[in-house]
Each structure stands twice: as structure tokens, then as C-alpha cells.
Protein backbone atom coordinates (compact mmCIF):
# COMPACT_ATOMS: atom_id res chain seq x y z
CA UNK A 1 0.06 -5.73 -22.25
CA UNK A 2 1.03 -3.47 -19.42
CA UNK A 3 -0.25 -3.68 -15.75
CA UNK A 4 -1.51 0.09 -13.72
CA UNK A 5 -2.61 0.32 -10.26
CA UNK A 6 -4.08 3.65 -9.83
CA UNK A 7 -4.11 4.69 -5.92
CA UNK A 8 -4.70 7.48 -4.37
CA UNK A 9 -1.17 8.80 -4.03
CA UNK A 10 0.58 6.46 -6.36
CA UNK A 11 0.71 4.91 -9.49
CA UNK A 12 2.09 1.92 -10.70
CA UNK A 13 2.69 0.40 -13.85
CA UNK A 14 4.42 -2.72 -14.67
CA UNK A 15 5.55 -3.72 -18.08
CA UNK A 16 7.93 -5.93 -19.87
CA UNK A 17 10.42 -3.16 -18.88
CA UNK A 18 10.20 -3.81 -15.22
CA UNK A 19 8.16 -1.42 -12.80
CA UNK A 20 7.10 2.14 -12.45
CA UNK A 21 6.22 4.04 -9.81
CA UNK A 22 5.32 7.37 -9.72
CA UNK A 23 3.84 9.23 -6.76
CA UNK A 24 0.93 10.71 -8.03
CA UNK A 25 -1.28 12.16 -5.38
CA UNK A 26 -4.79 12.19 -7.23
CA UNK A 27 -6.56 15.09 -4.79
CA UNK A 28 -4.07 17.59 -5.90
CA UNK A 29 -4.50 17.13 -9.17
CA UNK A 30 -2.23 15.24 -10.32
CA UNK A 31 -1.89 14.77 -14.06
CA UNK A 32 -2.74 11.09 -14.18
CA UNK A 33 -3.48 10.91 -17.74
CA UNK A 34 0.09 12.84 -18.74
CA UNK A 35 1.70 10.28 -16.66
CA UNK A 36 0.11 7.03 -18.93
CA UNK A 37 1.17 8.74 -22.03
CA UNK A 38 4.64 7.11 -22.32
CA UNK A 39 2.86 4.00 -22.15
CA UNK A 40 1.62 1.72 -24.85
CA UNK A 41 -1.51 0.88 -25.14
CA UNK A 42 -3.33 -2.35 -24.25
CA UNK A 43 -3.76 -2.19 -20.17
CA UNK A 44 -4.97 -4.15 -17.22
CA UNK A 45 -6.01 -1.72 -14.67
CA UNK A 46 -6.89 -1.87 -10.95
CA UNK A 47 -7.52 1.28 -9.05
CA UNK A 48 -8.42 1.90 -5.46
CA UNK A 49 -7.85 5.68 -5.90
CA UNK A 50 -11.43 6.27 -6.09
CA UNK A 51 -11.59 6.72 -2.28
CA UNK A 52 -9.46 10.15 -2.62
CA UNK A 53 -11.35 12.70 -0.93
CA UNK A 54 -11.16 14.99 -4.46
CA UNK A 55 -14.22 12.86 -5.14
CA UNK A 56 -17.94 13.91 -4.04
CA UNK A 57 -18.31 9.96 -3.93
CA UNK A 58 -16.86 6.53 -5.04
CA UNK A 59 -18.64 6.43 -8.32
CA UNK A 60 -17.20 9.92 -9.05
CA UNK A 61 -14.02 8.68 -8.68
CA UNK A 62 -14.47 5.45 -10.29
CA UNK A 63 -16.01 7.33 -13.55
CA UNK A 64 -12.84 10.01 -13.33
CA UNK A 65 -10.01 7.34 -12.72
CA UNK A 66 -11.88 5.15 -16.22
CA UNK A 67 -12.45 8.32 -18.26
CA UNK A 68 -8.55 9.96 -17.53
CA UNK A 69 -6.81 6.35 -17.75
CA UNK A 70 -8.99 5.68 -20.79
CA UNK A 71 -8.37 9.14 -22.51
CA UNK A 72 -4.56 7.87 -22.54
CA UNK A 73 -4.97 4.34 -23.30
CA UNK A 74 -8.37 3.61 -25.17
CA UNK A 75 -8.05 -0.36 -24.95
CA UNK A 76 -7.89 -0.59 -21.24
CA UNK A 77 -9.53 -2.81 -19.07
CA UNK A 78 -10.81 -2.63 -15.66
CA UNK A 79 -10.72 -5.64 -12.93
CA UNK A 80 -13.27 -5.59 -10.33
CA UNK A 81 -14.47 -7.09 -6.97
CA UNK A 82 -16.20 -9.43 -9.35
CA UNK A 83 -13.28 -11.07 -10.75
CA UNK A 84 -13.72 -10.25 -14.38
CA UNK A 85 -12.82 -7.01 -16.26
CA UNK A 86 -14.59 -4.48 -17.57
CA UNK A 87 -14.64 -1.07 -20.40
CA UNK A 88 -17.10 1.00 -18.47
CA UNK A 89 -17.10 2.17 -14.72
CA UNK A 90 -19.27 -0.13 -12.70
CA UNK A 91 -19.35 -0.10 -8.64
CA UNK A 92 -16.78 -3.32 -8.92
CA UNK A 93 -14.21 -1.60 -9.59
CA UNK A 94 -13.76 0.30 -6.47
CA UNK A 95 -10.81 -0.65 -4.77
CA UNK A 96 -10.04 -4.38 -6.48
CA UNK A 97 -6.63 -4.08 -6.62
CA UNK A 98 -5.91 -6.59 -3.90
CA UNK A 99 -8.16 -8.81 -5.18
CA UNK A 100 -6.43 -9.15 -8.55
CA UNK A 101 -3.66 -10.28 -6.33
CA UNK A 102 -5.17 -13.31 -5.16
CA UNK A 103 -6.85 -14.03 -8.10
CA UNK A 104 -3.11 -14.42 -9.36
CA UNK A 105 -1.42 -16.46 -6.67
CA UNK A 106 -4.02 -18.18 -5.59
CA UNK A 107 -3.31 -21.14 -7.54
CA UNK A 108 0.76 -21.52 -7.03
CA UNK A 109 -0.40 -20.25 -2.99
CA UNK A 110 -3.61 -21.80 -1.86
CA UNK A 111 -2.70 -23.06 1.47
CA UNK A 112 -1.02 -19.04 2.31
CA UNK A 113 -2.11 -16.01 3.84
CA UNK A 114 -0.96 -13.14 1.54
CA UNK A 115 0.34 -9.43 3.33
CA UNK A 116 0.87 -7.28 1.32
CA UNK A 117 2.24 -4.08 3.22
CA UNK A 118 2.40 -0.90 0.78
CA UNK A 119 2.67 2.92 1.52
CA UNK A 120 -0.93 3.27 2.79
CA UNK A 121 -2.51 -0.23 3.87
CA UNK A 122 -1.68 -3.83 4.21
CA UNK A 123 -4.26 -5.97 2.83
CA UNK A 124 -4.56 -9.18 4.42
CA UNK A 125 -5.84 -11.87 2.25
CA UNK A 126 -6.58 -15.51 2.92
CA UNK A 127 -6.01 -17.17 -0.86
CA UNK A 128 -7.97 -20.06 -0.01
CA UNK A 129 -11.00 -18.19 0.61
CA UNK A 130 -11.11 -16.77 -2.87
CA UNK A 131 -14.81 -17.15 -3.67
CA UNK A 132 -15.78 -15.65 -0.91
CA UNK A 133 -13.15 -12.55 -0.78
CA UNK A 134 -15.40 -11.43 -4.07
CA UNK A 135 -17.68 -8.70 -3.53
CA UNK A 136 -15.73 -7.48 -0.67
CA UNK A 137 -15.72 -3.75 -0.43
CA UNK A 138 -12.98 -1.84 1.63
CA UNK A 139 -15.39 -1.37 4.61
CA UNK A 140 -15.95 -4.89 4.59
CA UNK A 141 -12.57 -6.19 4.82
CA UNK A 142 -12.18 -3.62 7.67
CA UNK A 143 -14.60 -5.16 9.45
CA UNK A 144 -12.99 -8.73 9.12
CA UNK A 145 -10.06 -7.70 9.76
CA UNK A 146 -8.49 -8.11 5.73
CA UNK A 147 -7.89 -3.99 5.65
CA UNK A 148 -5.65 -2.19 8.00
CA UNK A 149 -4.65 1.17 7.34
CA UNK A 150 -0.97 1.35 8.00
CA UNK A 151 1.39 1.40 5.89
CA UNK A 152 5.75 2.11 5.15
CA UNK A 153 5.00 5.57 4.57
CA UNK A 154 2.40 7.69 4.67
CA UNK A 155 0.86 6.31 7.93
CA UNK A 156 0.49 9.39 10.51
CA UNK A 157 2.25 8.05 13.46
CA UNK A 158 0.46 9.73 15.99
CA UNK A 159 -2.73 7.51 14.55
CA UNK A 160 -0.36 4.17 15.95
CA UNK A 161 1.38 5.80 19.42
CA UNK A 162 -0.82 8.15 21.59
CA UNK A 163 2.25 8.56 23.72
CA UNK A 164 6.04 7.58 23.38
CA UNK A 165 8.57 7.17 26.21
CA UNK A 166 11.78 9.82 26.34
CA UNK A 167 13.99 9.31 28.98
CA UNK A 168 11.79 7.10 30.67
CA UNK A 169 8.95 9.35 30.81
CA UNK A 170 5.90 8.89 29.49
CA UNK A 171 5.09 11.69 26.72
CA UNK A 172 1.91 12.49 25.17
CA UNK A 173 2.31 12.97 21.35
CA UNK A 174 0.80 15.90 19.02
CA UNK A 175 -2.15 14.51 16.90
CA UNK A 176 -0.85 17.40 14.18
CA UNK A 177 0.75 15.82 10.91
CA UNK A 178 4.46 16.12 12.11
CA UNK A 179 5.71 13.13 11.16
CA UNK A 180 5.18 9.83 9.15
CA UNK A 181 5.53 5.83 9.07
CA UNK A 182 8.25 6.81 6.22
CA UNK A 183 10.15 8.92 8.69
CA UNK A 184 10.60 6.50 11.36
CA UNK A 185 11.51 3.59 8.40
CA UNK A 186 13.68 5.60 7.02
CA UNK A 187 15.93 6.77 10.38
CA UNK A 188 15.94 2.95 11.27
CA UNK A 189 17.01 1.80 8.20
CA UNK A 190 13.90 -0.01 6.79
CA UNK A 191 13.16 1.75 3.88
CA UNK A 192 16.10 3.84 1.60
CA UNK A 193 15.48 7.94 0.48
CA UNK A 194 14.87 6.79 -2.63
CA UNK A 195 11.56 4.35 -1.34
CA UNK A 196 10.75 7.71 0.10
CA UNK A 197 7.93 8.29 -2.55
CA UNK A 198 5.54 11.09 -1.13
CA UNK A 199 5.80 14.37 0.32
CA UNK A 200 7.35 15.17 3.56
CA UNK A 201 4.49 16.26 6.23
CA UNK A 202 6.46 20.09 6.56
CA UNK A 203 7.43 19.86 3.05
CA UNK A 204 11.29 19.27 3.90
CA UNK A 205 14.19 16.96 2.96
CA UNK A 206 13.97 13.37 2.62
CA UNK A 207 16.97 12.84 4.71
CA UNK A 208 18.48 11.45 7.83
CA UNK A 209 18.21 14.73 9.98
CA UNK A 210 15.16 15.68 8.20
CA UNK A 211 13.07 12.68 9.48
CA UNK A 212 14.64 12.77 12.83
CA UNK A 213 13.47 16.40 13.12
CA UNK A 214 9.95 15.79 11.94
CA UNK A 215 10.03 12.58 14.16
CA UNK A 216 11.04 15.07 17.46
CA UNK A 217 8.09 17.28 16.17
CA UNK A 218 5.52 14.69 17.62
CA UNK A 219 6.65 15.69 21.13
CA UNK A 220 6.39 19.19 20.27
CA UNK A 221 10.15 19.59 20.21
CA UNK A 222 12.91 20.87 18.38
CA UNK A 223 15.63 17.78 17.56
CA UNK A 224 17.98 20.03 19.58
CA UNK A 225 15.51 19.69 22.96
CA UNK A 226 15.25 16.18 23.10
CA UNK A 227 18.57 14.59 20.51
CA UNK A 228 19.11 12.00 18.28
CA UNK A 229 18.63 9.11 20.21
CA UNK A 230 15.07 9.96 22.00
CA UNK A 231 14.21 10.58 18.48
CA UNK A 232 15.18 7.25 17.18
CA UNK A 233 13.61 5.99 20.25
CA UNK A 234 10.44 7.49 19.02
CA UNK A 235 10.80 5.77 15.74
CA UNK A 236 11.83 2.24 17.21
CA UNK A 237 8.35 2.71 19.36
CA UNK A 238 6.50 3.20 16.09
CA UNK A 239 8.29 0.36 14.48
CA UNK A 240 7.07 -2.18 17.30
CA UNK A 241 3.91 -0.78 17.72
CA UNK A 242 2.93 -1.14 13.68
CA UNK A 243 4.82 -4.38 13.74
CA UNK A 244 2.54 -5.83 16.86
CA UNK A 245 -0.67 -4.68 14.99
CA UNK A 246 -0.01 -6.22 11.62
CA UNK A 247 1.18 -9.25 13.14
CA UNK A 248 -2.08 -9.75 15.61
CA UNK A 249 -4.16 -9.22 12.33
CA UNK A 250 -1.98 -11.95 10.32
CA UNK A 251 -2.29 -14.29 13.11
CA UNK A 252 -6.22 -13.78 13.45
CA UNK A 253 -6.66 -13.85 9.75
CA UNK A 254 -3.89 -17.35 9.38
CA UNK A 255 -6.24 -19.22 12.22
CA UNK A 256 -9.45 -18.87 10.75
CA UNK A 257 -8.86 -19.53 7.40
CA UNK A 258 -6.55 -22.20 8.61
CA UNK A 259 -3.55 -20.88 5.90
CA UNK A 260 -0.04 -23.46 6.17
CA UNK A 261 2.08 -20.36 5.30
CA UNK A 262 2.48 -16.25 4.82
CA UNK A 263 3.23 -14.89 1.69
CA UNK A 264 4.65 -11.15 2.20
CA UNK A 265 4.81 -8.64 -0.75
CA UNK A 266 4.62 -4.82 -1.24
CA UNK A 267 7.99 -2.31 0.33
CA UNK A 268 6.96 -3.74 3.65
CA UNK A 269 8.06 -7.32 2.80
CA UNK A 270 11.75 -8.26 4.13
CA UNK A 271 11.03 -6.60 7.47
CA UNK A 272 6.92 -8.03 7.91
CA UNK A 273 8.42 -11.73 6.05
CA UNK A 274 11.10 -11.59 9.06
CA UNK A 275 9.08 -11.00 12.01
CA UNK A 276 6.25 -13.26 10.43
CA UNK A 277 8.49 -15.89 9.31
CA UNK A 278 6.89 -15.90 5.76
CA UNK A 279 7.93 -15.94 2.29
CA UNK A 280 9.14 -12.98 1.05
CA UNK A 281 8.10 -12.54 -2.52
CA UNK A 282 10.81 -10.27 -3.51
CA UNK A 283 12.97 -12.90 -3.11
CA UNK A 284 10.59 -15.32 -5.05
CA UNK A 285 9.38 -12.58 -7.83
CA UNK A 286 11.76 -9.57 -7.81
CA UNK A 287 10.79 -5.78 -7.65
CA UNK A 288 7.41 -6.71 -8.97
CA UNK A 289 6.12 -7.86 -6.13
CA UNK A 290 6.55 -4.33 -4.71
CA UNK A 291 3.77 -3.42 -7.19
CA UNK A 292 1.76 -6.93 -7.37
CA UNK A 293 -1.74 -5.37 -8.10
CA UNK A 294 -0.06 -3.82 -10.79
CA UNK A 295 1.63 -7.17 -11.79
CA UNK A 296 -1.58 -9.64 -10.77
CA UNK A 297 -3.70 -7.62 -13.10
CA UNK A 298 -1.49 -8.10 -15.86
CA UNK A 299 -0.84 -11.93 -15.22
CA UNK A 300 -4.81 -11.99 -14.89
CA UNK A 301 -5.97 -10.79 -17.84
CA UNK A 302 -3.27 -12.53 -20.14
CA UNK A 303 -4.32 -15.80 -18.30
CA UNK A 304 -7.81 -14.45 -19.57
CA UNK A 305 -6.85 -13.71 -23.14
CA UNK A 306 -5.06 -17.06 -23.24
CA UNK A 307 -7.97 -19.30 -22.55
């Protein structure tokens, strides 16, 4: 039994080998079903790619994302919103992935909140509320606050900082797509090149100087105009701001469910589990919890088979 989350830029597969990721961004065409071919058959799937704008609508995407997986691995399975798995594509199945994830910790964690911070989003997700979290569609959970689009990566940061201080000056920023949440991680030291797992927004190295140029880019600048340190100073202002959102949206979430403790999972984890003071599951799980849909759905559906 293997475990696939199928996003919109990535995919992730977890087996008794460990995990995969590959970046796989589905509205260029990427060749999903190539990708699933080294894999053995017998799958647990989640998706939540069905939202790429490639697709006229969700069900389109749903009946693509069942039809390519499916055309690699015939005995796969689909988890929805519904908690219970499925051959065919049904509306559930739109974006369940983080739903599969409570419906695995939810008994070892029912007194948490879980975060789970990954290249896109952080899904929020009270465990003790798990009959009510089903049914939940993404624009739902944005509306109470579960959903937050930010993520370690692909986040434009001009979406989080409207302006940005350099030299104690108060500096509009360019709303073009200079620069990324994986730009300013990666200059601080959050996040290695090798967690850099999408494109660049100009297409150019994933390095040091790279992101620091793309990060100077936001003020309309060359890295030469403004230097090094403005432009880490741009990424440190990212850094709080994202931190201050997430953690306002924890908090919120953590008092009305009336959670004991934070669970913290996806790349995001050892710096959101530090400035949350939660349990970081990488430390309690290993690299899977970097790809826990992935993982949930797998643990789900042999706790399914079992009984």
C-alpha cells in the first residue's frame, strides 16, 4: 500500500521506502501519470490539485486527477471530505487531503490543534472537532479561519507585505511576481536549496544571491541599488509578517475549540513548532510528516482494510 497526495504543484508519495516528492505543477502539464509509474500498485490517494486553474471547474479536475492516477495504478482509492474512500470521482474528493490527516491523528491527538504549514497553505485543524470538520470544502475552512493561503514557498510575498522598510524608509513593494515565501526562507536559513521544490519566479538559480536578487526585485531594484542586508531585511519582514498571521489564526482556532496543545507538521514545522511552542512532528514521526496527507491516507485506509 502506498500513500499519493496529488496537489497542484506537487506530488507526494509515501511508501515503505520513505517519501517522494516531486514538483509536479499540474497546469503545465505535467506528466502526472509518468510520474506514478515507478510505483506499485495498490494506493490511497488524496488530491487537492483539482483547484489548478488548467481545469474549467472542480469536477473537471477531480475526474482528470482519478482518470490519470487511475490509468497508472488501477486499484487506487480515493479519500474524501466524507471520510471514506472511493473508485469513482465524486464532489468529496475535492481537496480532502487535510482531512485524511486528522482522521489519522485524531485518536493519539484529540486534545491538539494540528498546523500543518506546506509550500502553498497551512491548514489549521482542530482534531477534536472531527465530525464536524467533514464536509468542509476549501471555501469553507477559509471562512472559519482552518485555510490560509501561505505557505514555505510558493507564497507571493507581495500578497503578505504591501510595503517593507529600507533604511528606515518606508517602501512600497511591486505587486509583479518577483519574488517568493521560498526566497526569503531560503536567504534566512529556514528552508535548504534542496527544499527549494518549484520554479524560481524569473526562472533563475536556486541560490543564495539568486533569492537575494529576486527578493531586491520587490522594490524595483537591482541587489546592487539597495545590498545585501536591505535585502535580507526584506526577507526578515516577510518572515515576521507570515509568522504573526499563522500564529493569530492558531491562536483563534486553539480558543474555540478549546485544543491543550499544537501539533506542527509539513516543511514549515521546526520554525511554526518554535514560535508556537508545539510539537513538532518531525521530531515525533520523521520526514513523513513533511508529506502527512500522503502518509494519513495510507495509515487510513490500512486501519480500514484491517477492521
Amino acid at each position: 500500500m502506498i500513500g499519493i497526495d496529488v496537489g497542484g504543484a506537487n506530488l507526494k508519495v509515501v511508501d515503505d521506502a520513505g517519501v517522494h516528492m516531486h514538483y509536479c505543477p499540474l497546469w503545465q502539464g505535467a506528466p502526472l501519470a509518468d510520474m506514478l509509474e515507478a510505483y506499485e500498485d495498490g494506493a490511497a490517494v488524496v488530491m487537492s490539485g483539482e483547484l489548478a486553474d488548467c481545469f474549467s471547474s472542480k469536477a473537471a479536475g477531480i475526474a482528470w486527477i482519478v482518470e490519470t492516477v487511475k490509468c497508472a495504478l488501477p486499484g487506487a482509492a480515493f479519500y474524501g471530505t466524507d471520510a471514506a474512500f472511493h473508485t469513482q470521482p465524486v464532489p468529496e474528493l475535492a481537496a480532502a487531503n487535510w482531512l485524511a490527516s486528522a482522521d489519522c491523528l485524531r485518536a493519539e491527538y484529540p486534545d491538539a490543534v494540528l498546523l500543518d504549514v506546506g509550500s502553498t497553505t497551512a491548514d489549521i485543524i482542530p482534531l477534536n472537532r472531527f465530525e464536524h470538520l467533514k464536509g468542509l470544502t476549501d471555501t469553507k475552512r477559509l471562512q472559519k479561519g482552518f485555510l490560509v493561503y501561505t505557505g514555505m514557498l510558493r507564497t507571493n510575498i507581495a500578497a503578505v507585505l504591501k510595503s517593507v522598510e529600507i533604511d528606515g524608509i518606508e517602501t512600497l513593494t511591486s505587486t509583479e511576481y518577483f519574488a517568493i515565501s521560498a526566497d526569503a526562507h531560503l536567504v534566512l536559513g529556514t528552508i535548504s536549496p534542496a527544499e527549494y521544490i518549484c520554479s524560481t519566479p524569473d526562472g533563475g538559480e536556486i541560490t543564495h544571491r539568486g533569492s537575494l536578487q529576486r527578493l531586491a526585485r520587490l522594490v524595483c531594484a537591482d541587489l546592487e541599488e539597495i545590498g545585501e542586508d536591505a535585502a535580507l531585511g526584506i526577507a526578515r519582514q516577510f518572515r515576521d509578517a507570515q509568522r504573526d498571521q499563522l500564529v493569530r489564526a492558531v491562536e483563534r482556532v486553539v480558543a474555540e475549540s478549546g485544543a491543550d496543545r499544537i501539533l506542527v507538521a509539513g516543511i514549515g514545522a521546526p520554525l511554526f513548532a518554535r514560535e508556537l511552542g508545539g510539537i513538532d512532528l518531525r521530531q515525533e514521526m520523521g520526514i513523513v510528516s513533511d508529506a502527512l496527507p500522503a502518509y494519513a491516507v495510507r495509515e487510513v485506509a490500512l486501519r480500514t482494510a484491517g477492521h
